[in-house]
N, C-alpha and C. Protein backbone atom coordinates (compact mmCIF):
# COMPACT_ATOMS: atom_id res chain seq x y z
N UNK A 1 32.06 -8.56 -43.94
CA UNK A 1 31.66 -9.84 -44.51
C UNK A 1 31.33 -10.83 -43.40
N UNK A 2 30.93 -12.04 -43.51
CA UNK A 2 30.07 -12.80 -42.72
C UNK A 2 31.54 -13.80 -42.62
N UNK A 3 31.38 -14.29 -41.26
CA UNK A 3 32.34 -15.34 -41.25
C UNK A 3 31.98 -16.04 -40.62
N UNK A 4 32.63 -17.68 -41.71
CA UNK A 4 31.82 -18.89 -41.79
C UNK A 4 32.00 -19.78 -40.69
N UNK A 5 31.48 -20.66 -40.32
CA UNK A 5 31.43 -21.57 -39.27
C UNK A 5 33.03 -22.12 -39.34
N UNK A 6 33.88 -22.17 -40.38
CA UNK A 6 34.73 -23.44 -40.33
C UNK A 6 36.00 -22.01 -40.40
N UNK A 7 35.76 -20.76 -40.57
CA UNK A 7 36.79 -20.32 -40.09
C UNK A 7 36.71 -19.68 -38.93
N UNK A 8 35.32 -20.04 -38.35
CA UNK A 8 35.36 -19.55 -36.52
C UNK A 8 35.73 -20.72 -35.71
N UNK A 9 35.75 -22.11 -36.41
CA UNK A 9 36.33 -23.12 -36.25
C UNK A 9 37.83 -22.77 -35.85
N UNK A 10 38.49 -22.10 -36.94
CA UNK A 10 39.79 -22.32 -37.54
C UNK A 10 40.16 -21.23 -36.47
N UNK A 11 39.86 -20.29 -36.02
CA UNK A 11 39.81 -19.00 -35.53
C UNK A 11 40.25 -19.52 -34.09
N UNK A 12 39.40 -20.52 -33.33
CA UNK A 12 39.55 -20.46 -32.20
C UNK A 12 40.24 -21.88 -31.66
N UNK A 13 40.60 -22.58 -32.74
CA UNK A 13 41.59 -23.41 -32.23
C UNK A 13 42.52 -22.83 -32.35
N UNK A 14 42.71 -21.75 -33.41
CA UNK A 14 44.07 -20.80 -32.70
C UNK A 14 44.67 -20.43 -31.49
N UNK A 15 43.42 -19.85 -31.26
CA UNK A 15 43.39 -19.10 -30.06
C UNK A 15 43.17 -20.40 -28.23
N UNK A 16 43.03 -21.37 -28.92
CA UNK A 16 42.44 -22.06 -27.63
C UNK A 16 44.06 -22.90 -27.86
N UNK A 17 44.51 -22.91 -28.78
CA UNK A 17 45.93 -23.54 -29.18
C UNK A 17 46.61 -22.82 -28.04
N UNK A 18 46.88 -21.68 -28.85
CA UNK A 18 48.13 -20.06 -27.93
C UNK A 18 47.70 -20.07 -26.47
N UNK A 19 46.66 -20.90 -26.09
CA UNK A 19 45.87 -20.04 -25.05
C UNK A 19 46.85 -21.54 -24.03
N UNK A 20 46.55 -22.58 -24.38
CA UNK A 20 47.32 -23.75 -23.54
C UNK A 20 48.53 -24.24 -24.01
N UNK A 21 49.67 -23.42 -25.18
CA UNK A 21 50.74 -23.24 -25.14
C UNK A 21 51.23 -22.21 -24.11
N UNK A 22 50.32 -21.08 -24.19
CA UNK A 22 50.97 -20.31 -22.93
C UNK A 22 49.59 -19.99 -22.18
N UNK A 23 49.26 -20.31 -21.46
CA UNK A 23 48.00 -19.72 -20.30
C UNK A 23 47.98 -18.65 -20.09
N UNK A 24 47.61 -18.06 -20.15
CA UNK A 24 46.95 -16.45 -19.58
C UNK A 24 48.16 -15.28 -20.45
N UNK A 25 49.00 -16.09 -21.44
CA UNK A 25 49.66 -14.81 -21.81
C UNK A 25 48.72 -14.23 -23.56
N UNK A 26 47.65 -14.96 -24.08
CA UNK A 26 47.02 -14.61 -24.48
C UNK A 26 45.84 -13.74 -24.31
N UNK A 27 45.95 -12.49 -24.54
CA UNK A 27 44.71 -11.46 -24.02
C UNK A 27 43.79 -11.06 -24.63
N UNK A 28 43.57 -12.02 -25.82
CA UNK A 28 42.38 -12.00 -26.81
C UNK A 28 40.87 -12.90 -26.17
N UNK A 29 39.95 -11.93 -25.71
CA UNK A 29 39.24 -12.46 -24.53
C UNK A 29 38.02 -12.70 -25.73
N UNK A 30 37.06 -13.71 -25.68
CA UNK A 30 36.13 -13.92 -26.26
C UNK A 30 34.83 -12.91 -26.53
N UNK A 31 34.81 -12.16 -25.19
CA UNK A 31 33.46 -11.48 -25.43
C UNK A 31 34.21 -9.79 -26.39
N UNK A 32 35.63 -9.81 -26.68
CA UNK A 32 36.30 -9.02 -27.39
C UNK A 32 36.14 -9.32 -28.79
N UNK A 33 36.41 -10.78 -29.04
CA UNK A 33 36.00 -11.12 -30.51
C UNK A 33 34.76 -11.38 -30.94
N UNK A 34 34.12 -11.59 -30.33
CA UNK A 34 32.36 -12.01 -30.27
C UNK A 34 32.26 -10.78 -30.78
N UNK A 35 31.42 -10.35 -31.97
CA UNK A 35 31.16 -9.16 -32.03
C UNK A 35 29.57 -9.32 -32.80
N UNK A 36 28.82 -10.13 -32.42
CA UNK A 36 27.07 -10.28 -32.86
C UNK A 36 26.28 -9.43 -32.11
């Protein structure tokens, strides 16, 4: 299924959240989730 702007929104303030609660212990790398 197609996913929408506001949950790639939702998606990566997750991830940009986890990412500057803990720096580098997140290993979910962008060009991993990028999948176009």
């Amino acid at each position: 299924r197609l996913i929408s702007d506001k949950e790639m929104q939702g998606l990566w303030a997750k991830v940009l959240a986890g990412e500057a609660n803990s720096p580098g212990k997140n290993r979910e790398r962008p060009e991993k989730v990028d999948k176009r």
